[in-house]
Protein backbone atom coordinates (compact mmCIF):
# COMPACT_ATOMS: atom_id res chain seq x y z
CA UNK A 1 -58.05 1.19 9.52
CA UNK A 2 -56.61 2.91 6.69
CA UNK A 3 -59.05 4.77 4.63
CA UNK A 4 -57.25 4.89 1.30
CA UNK A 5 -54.22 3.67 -0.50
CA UNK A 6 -52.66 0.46 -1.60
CA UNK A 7 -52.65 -0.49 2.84
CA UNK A 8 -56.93 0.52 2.58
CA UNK A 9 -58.75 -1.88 5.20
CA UNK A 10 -55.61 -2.79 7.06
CA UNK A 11 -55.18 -1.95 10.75
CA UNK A 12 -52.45 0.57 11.66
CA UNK A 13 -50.82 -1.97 14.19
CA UNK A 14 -50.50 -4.24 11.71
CA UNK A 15 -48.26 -1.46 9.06
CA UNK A 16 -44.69 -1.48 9.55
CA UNK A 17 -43.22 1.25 11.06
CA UNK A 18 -41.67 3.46 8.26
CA UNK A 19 -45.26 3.23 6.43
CA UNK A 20 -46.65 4.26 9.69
CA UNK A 21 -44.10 7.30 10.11
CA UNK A 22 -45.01 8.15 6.37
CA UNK A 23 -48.74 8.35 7.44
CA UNK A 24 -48.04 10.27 10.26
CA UNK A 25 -44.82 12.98 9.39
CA UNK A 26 -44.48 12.83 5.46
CA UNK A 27 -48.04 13.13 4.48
CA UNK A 28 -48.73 16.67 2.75
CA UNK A 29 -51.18 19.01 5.06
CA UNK A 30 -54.16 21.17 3.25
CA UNK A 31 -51.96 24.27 3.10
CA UNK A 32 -49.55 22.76 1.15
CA UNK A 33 -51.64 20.86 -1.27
CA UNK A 34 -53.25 24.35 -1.94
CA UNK A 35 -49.66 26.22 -2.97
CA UNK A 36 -48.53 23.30 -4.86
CA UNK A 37 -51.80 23.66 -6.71
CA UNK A 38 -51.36 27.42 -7.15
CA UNK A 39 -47.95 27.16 -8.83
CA UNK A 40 -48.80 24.00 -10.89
CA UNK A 41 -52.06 26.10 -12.61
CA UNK A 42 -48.84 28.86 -12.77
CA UNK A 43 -47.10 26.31 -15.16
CA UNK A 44 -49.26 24.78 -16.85
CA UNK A 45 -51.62 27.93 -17.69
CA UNK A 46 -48.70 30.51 -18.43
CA UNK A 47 -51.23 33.33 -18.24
CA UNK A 48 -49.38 36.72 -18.78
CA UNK A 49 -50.57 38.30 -15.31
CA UNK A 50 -48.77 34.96 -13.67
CA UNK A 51 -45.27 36.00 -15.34
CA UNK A 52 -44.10 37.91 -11.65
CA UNK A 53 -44.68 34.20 -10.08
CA UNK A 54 -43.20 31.87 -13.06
CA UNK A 55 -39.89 32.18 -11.56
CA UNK A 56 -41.03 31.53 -8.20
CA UNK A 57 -43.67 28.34 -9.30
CA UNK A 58 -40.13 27.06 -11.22
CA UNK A 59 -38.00 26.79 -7.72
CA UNK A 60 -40.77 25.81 -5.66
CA UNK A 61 -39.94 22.30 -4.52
CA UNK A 62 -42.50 19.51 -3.66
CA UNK A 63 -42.91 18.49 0.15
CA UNK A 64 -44.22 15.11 -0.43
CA UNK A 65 -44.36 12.04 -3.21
CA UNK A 66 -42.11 10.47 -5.51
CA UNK A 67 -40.80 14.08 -6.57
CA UNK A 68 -40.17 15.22 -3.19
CA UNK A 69 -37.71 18.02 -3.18
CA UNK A 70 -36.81 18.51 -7.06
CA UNK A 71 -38.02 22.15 -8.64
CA UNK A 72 -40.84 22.03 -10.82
CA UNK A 73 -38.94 24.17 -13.27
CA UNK A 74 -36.59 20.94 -13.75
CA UNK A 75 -39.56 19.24 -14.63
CA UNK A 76 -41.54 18.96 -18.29
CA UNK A 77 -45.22 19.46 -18.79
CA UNK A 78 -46.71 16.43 -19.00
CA UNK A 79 -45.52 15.65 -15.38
CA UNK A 80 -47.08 18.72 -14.12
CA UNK A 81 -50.32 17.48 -15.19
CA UNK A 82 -49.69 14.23 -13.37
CA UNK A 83 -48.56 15.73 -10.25
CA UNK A 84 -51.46 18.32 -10.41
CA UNK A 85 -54.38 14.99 -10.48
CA UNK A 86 -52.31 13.18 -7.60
CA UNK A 87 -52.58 17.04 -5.54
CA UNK A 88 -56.37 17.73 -6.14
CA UNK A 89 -56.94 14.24 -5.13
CA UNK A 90 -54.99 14.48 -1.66
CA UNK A 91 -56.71 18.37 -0.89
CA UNK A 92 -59.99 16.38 -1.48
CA UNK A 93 -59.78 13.61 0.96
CA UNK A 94 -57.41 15.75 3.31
CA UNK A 95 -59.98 15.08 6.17
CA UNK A 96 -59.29 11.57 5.45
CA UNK A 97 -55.37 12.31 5.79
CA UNK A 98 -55.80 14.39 9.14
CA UNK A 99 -57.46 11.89 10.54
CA UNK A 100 -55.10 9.07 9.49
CA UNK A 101 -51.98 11.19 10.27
CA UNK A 102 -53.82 12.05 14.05
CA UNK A 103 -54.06 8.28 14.62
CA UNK A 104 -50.35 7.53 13.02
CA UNK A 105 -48.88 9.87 15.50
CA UNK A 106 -50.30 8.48 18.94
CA UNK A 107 -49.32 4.93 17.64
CA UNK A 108 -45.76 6.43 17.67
CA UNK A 109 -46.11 7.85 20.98
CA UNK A 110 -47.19 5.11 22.65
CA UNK A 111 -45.74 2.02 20.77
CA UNK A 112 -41.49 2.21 20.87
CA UNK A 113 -40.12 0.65 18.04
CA UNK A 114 -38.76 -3.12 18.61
CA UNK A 115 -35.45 -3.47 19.93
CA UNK A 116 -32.92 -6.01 17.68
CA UNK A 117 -33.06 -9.73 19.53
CA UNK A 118 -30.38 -10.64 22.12
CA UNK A 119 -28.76 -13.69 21.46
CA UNK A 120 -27.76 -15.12 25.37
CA UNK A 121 -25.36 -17.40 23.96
CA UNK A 122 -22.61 -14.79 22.76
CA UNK A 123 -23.16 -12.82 26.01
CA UNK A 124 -21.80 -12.94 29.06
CA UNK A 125 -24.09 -12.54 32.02
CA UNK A 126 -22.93 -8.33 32.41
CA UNK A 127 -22.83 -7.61 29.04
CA UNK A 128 -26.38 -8.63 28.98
CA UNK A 129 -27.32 -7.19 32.09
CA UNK A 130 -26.08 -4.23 31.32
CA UNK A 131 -27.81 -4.08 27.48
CA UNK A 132 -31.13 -4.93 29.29
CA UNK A 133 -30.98 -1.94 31.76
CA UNK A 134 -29.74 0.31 28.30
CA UNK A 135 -33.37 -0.72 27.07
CA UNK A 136 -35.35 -0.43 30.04
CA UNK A 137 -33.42 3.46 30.25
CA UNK A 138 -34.77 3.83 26.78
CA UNK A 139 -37.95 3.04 27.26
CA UNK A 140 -38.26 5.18 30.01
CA UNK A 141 -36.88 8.22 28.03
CA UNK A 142 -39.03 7.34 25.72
CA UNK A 143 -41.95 8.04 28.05
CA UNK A 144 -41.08 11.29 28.71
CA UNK A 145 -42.14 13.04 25.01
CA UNK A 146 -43.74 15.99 25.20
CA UNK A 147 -47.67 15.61 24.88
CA UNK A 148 -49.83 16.77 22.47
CA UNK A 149 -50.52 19.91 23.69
CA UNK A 150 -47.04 21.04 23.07
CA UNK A 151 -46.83 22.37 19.50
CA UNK A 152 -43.20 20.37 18.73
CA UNK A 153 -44.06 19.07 15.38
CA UNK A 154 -40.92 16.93 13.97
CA UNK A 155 -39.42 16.56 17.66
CA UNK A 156 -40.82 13.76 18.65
CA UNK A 157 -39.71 11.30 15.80
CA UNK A 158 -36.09 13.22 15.63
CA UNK A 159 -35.32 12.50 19.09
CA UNK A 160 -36.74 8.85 18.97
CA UNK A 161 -34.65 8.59 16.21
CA UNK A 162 -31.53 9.42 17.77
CA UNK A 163 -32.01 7.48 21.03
CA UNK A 164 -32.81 4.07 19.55
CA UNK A 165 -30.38 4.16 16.37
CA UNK A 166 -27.34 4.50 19.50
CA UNK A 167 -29.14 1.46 21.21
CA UNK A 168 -29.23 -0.10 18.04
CA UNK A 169 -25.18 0.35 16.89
CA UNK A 170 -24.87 -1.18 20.71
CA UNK A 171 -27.15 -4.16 20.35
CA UNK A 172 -25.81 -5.12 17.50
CA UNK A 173 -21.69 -4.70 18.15
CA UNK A 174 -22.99 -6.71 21.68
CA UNK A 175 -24.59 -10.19 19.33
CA UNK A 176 -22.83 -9.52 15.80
CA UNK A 177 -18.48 -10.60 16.70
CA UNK A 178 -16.77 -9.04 13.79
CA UNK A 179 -14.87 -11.17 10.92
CA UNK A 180 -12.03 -9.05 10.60
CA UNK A 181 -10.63 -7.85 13.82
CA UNK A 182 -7.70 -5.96 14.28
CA UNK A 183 -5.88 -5.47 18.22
CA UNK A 184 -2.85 -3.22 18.77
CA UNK A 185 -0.59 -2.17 21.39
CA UNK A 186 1.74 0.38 22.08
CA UNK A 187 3.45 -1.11 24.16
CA UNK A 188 4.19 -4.63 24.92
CA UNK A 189 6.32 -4.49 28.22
CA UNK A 190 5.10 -8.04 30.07
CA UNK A 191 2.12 -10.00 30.35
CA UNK A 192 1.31 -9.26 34.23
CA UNK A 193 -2.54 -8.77 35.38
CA UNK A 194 -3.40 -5.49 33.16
CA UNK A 195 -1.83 -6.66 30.15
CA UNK A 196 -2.88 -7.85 27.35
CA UNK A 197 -0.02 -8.54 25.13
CA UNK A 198 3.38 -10.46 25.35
CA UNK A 199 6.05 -12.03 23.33
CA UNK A 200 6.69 -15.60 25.16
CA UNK A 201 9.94 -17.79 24.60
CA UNK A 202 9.84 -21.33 24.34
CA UNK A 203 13.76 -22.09 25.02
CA UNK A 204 13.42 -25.96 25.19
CA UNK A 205 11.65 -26.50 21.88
CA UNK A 206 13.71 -23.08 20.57
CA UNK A 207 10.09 -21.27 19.50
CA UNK A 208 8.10 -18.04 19.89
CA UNK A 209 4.87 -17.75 21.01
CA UNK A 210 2.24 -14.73 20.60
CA UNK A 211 0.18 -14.29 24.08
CA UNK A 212 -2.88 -12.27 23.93
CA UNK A 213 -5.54 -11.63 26.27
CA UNK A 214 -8.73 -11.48 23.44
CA UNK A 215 -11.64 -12.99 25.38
CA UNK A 216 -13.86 -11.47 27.90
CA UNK A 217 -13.49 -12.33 31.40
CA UNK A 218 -16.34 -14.74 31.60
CA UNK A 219 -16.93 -15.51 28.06
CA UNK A 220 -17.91 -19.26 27.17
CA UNK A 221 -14.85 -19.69 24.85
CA UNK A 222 -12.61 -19.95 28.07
CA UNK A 223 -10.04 -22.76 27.22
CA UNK A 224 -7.48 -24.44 29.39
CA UNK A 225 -4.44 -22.79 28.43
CA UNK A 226 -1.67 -25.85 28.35
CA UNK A 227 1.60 -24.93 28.68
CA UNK A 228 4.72 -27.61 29.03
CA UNK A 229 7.93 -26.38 30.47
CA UNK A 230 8.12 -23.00 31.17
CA UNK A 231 7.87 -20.19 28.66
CA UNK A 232 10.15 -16.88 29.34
CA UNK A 233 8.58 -13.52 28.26
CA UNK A 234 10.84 -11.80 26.28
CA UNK A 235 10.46 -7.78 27.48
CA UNK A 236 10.75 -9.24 30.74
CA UNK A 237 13.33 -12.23 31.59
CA UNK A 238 11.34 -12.42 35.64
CA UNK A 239 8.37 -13.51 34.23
CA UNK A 240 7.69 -17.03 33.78
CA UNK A 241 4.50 -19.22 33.05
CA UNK A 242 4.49 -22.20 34.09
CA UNK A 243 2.04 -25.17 33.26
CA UNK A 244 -1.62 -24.25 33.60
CA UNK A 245 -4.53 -26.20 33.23
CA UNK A 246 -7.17 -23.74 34.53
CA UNK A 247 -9.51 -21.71 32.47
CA UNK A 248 -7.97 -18.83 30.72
CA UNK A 249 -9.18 -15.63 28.39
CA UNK A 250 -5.71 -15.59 26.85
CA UNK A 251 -4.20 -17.75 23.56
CA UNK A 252 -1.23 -18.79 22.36
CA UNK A 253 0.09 -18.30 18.74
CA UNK A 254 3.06 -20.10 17.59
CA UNK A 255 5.24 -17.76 15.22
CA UNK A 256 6.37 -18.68 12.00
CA UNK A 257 9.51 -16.51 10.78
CA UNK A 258 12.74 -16.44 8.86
CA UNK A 259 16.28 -17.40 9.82
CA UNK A 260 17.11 -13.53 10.01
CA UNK A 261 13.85 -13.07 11.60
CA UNK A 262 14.51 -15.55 14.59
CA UNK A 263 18.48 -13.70 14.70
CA UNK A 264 16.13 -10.73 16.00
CA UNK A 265 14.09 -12.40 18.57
CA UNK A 266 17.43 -13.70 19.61
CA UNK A 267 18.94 -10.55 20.02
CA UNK A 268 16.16 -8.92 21.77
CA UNK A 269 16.10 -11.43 24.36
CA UNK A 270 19.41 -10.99 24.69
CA UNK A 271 19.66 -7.25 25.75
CA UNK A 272 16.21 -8.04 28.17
CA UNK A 273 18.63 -10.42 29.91
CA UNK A 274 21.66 -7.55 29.72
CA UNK A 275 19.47 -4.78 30.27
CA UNK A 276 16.04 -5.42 32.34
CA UNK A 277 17.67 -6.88 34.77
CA UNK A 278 18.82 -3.29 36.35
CA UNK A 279 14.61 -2.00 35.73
CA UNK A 280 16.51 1.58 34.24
CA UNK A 281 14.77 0.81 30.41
CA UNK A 282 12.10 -1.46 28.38
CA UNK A 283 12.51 -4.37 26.46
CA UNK A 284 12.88 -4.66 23.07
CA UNK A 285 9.52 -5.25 22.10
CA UNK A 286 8.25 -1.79 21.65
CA UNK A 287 4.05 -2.47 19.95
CA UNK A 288 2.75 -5.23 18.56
CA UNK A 289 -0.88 -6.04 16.33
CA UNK A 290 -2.47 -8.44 15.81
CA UNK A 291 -4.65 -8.63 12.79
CA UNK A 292 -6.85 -11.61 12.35
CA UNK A 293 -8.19 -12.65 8.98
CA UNK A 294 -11.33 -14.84 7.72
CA UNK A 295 -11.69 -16.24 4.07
CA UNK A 296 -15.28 -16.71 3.45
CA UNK A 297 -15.35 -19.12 0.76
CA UNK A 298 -12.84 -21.37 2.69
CA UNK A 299 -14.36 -20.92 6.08
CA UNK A 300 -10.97 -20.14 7.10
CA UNK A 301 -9.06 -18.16 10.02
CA UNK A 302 -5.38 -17.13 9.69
CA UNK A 303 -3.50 -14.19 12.36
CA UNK A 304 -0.74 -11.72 11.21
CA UNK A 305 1.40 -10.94 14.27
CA UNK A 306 3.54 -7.71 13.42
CA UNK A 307 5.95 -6.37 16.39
CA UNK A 308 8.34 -3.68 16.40
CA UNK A 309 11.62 -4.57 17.63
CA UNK A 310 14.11 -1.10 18.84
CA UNK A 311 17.69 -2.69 19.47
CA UNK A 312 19.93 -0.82 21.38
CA UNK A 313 22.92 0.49 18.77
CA UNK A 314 25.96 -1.25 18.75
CA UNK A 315 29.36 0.26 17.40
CA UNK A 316 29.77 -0.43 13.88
CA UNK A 317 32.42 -2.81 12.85
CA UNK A 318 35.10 -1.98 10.66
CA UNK A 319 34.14 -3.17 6.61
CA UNK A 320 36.12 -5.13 5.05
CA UNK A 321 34.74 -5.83 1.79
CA UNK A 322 32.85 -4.33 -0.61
CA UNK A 323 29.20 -5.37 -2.86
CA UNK A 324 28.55 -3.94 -5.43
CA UNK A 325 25.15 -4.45 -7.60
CA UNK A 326 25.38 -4.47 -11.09
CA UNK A 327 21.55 -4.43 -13.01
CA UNK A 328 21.26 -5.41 -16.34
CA UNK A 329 17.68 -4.96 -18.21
CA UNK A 330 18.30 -7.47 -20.41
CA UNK A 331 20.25 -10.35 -18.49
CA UNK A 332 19.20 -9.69 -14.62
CA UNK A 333 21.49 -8.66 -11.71
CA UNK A 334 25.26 -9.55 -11.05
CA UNK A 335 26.61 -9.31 -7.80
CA UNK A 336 30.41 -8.67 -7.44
CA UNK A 337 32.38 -8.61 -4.27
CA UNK A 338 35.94 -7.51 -3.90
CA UNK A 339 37.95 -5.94 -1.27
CA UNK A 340 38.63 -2.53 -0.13
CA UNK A 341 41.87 -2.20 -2.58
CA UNK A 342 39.50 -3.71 -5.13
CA UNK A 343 40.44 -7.67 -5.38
CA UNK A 344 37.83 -9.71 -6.73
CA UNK A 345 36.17 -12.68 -4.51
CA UNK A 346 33.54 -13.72 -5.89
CA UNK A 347 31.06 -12.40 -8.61
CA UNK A 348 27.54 -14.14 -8.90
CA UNK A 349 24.18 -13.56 -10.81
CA UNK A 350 21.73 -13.10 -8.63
CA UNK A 351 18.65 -15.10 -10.13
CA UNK A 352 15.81 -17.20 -7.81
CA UNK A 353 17.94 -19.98 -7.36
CA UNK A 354 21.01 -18.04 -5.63
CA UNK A 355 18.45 -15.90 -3.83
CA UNK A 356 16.83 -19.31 -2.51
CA UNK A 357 20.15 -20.28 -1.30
CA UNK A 358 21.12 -16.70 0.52
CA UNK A 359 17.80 -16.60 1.83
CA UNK A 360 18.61 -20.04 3.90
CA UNK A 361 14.71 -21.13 2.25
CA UNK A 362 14.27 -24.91 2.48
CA UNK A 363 14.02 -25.88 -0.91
CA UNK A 364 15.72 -23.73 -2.91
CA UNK A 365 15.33 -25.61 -6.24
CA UNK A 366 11.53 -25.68 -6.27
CA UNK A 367 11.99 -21.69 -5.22
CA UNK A 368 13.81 -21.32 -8.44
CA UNK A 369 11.22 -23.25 -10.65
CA UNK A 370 8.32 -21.07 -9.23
CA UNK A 371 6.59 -19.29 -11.64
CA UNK A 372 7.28 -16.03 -11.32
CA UNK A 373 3.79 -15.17 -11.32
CA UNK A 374 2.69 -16.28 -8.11
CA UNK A 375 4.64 -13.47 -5.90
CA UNK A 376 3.78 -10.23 -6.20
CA UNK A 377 6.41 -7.36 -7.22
CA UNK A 378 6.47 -5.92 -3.42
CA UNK A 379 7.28 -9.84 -2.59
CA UNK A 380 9.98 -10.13 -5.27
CA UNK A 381 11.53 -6.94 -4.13
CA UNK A 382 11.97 -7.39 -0.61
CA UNK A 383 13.63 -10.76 -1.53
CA UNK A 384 16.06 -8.94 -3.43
CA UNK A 385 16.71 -6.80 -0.61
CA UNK A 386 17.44 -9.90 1.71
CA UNK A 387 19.81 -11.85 -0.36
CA UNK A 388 21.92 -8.41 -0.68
CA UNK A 389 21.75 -8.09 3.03
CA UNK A 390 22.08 -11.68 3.92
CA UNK A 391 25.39 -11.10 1.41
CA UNK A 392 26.78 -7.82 3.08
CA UNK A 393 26.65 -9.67 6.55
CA UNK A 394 28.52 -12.57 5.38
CA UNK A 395 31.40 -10.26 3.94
CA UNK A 396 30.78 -7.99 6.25
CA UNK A 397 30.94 -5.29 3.50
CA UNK A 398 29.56 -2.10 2.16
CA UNK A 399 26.69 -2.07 -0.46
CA UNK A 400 27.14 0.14 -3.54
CA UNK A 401 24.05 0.07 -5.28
CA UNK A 402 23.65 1.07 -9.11
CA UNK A 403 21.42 3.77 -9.91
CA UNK A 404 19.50 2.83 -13.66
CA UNK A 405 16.95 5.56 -13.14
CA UNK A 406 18.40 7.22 -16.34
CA UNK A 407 17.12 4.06 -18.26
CA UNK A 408 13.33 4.83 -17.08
CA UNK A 409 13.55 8.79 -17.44
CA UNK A 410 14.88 8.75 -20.82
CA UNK A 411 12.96 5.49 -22.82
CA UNK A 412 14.07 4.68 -26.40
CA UNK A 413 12.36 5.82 -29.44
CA UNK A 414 11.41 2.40 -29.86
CA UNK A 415 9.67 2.11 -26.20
CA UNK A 416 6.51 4.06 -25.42
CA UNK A 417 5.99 3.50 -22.29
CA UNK A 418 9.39 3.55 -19.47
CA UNK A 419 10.78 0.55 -18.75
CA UNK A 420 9.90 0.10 -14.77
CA UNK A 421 13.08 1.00 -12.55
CA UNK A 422 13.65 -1.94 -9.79
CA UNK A 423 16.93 -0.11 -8.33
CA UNK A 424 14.90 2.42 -7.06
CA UNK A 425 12.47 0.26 -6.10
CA UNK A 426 14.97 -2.09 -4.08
CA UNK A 427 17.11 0.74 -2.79
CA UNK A 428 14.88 2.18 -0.03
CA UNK A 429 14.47 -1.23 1.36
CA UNK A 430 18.31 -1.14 1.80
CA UNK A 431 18.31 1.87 3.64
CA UNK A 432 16.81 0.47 6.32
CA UNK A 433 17.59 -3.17 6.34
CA UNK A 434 21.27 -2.72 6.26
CA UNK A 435 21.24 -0.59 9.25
CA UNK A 436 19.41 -3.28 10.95
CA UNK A 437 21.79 -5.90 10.41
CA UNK A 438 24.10 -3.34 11.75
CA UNK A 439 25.92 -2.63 8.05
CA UNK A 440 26.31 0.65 7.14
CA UNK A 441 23.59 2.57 4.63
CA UNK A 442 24.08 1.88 0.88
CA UNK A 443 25.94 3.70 -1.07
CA UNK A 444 24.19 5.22 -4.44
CA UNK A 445 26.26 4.85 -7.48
CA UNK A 446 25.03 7.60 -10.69
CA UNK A 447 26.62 8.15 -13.72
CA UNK A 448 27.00 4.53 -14.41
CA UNK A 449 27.45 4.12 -18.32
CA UNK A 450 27.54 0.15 -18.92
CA UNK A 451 28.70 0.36 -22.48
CA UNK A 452 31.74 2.62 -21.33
CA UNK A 453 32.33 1.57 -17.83
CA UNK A 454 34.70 -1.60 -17.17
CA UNK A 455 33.38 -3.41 -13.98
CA UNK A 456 36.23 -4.89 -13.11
CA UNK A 457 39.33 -2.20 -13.65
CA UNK A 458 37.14 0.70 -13.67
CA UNK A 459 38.40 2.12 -16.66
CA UNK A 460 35.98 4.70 -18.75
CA UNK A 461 36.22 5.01 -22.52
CA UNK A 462 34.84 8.16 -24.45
CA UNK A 463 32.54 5.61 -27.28
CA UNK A 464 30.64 2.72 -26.42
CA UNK A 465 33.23 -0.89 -26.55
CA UNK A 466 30.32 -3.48 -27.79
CA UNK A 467 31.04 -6.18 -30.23
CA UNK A 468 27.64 -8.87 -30.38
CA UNK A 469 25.68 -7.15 -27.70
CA UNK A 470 28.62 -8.02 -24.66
CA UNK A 471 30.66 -5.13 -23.49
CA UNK A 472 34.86 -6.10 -23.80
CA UNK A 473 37.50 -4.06 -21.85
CA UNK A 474 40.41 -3.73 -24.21
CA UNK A 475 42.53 -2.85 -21.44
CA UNK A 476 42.10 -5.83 -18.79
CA UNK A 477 39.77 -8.09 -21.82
CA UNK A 478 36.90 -8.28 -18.81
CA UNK A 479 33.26 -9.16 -20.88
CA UNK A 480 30.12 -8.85 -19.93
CA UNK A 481 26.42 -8.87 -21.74
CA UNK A 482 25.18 -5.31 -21.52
């Protein structure tokens, strides 16, 4: 029973365990009741012949209580009276304490802590077997603590401490399945017995599918894995699945993707057919993750598939035209295209409704009447990008982009704040989406001056030409809003 305190008259079995572990290893013992007493009557007293142990009594810390480890010099007087009650009562019952701490410690010894409860239903019949002979090892290590005739005072609870906190982190990643999980690759070359991964093509209902292996072995989530026709995989044109009906730890994941997305997939199962055929290289499918997310309020699961497609280089073809992007603060960007000796085809503005229709998206008017709002600049950017690429491959043409940056590094008097650059935010994208479609990189166009620069004959005049906020060429009588 314990003698004293707020637990007095209650059986030590019946305590939890960190109050028991407080009895037993954070308790204060009789020779340090008696120096916390000696510098508190330093304090509080502030005789002159105590002035060699002020600064001493100041840094000493506290082993035990509310206060533990904090100076008493950070502390004022009246809690120095407190503390000095709450020590003269714990020196006078200290035989009480020894006694109670005696008793605390041989409950630890003998009485393991509980391990965390096994659910059998999300275990397979190794896992378990395997996390019951963990705890039977641990309980048997746990037997082995030195006795009490050993003077290891602290060992015993640091080393239980260690040995059940790693059963613990096991127990529960065994019965707790995470909500967000993420599984990656490096490589994705076929989905033969040891893999777990493959990109699978559906050529009679012209679709991708996303295999992966994600359940274990003999897990109770085992599904018949139905499969009609037969499905290709894409790193390696041999391999073939064929309908299936039997139990399997792998699932399929139809892809969703663009029209420039699917040219891609195309073209990498294209150069498996040229190229695996000979077994000399790997397919085009280099790593793939999967990243699986779970919206708690909607009770919701949705997968991200992201793969990494390396296409062997082709030569480049010879450009024939040229697109150049004009960006306007005020009125948007203008898109002209003309030919390598500088004839004009076509010249466009390139708002949501145009990049709707480059984009190939299926309903291009209720893209345009979006609010722009609901996409988020990285979203709006990258669409940006597209339409320019989807534009350079139908011209097949070089892009030369126009740098603004001067408009953000030097603001107007009237501006505080720079106005936000989107050429340099689009360009990058470029530099690597062009090459991709096989186009060559962007050019970047500086020392553009839009109020002295015709964009049509090219000509350059030494004072601004604007009459009602439009720029006018005298020489060719070209206009535009600037």
């Amino acid at each position: 029973m314990a003698p004293f305190g707020k637990h007095k008259g209650k059986a030590v079995k019946d305590l939890a365990r960190d109050i028991i572990f407080g009895f037993a290893f954070l308790q204060s013992t009789r020779a340090q009741c008696e120096q916390s007493l000696r510098y508190l009557d330093v304090l509080l007293n502030d005789l002159p012949e105590d002035n060699l142990l002020r600064e001493e009594a100041e840094a000493y810390r506290l082993a035990s209580g509310r206060r533990k480890g904090r100076p008493l010099g950070s502390m004022r007087p009246q809690p120095w009276r407190r503390l000095r009650l709450l020590v003269q009562r714990d020196r006078d019952r200290m035989d009480q304490i020894d006694t109670l701490r005696k008793i605390a410690q041989d409950f630890l010894r003998f009485m393991p802590p509980n391990f965390p409860g096994k659910q059998s239903g999300v275990l397979s019949f190794e896992r378990r077997r395997d996390l019951e002979d963990t705890c039977r090892q641990a309980l048997h290590d746990y037997s082995t603590l030195p006795t009490d005739d050993e003077t290891t005072e602290g060992w015993l609870t640091a080393h239980e401490r260690q040995r059940f906190q790693a059963l613990q982190r096991r127990v529960y990643a065994a019965t707790n399945p995470p909500r967000d999980v993420t599984l990656q690759w490096d490589r994705a070359d076929g989905a033969i017995k040891s893999r777990d991964i493959a990109l699978l093509s559906d050529l009679r209902a012209r679709r991708y599918l996303f295999l992966a292996h994600i359940l274990h072995a003999e897990s109770r989530h085992c599904r018949p894995m139905p499969i009609r026709g037969e499905l290709v995989e894409v790193n390696n044109p041999d391999i073939s699945f064929a309908g299936r009906q039997k139990p399997s730890i792998a699932n399929l994941y139809a892809l969703a993707f663009a029209a420039h997305q699917r040219r891609l997939l195309d073209r990498a199962r294209r150069e498996a057919d040229r190229w695996k055929g000979a077994g000399k290289c790997s397919g085009a499918v280099r790593s793939a993750k999967l990243q699986a997310h779970y919206d708690q309020q909607r009770d919701s699961w949705w997968v991200d598939v992201m793969l990494a497609i390396g296409l062997k280089p082709e030569r480049y073809l010879q450009p024939e035209h040229l697109v150049g992007v004009h960006i306007n603060p005020h009125c948007g960007w203008f898109i002209g295209v003309c030919t390598l000796v500088g004839t004009v085809v076509e010249t466009l503005q390139l708002d949501e409704l145009q990049i709707a229709r480059l984009l190939e998206n299926q309903s291009p008017v209720e893209q345009a009447r979006r609010n722009p709002t609901h996409r988020t600049a990285k979203e709006h950017a990258h669409r940006l990008a597209d339409a320019i690429v989807a534009l350079c491959r139908t011209y097949n043409a070089i892009c030369a982009f126009e740098n603004i940056g001067y408009r953000s590094a030097n603001p107007s008097p009237q501006r505080r704040t720079p106005q936000p650059d989107n050429s340099r935010t689009v360009f990058p994208l470029l530099e690597y989406k062009l090459p991709l479609a096989e186009l060559f990189t962007p050019l970047d166009i500086r020392g553009v001056a839009p109020k002295r620069d015709c964009g049509a004959c090219g000509s350059r005049y030494a004072q601004a030409v604007v009459e009602a906020g439009a720029f006018h060429c005298p020489q060719c009588q070209h206009s535009e809003a600037v």
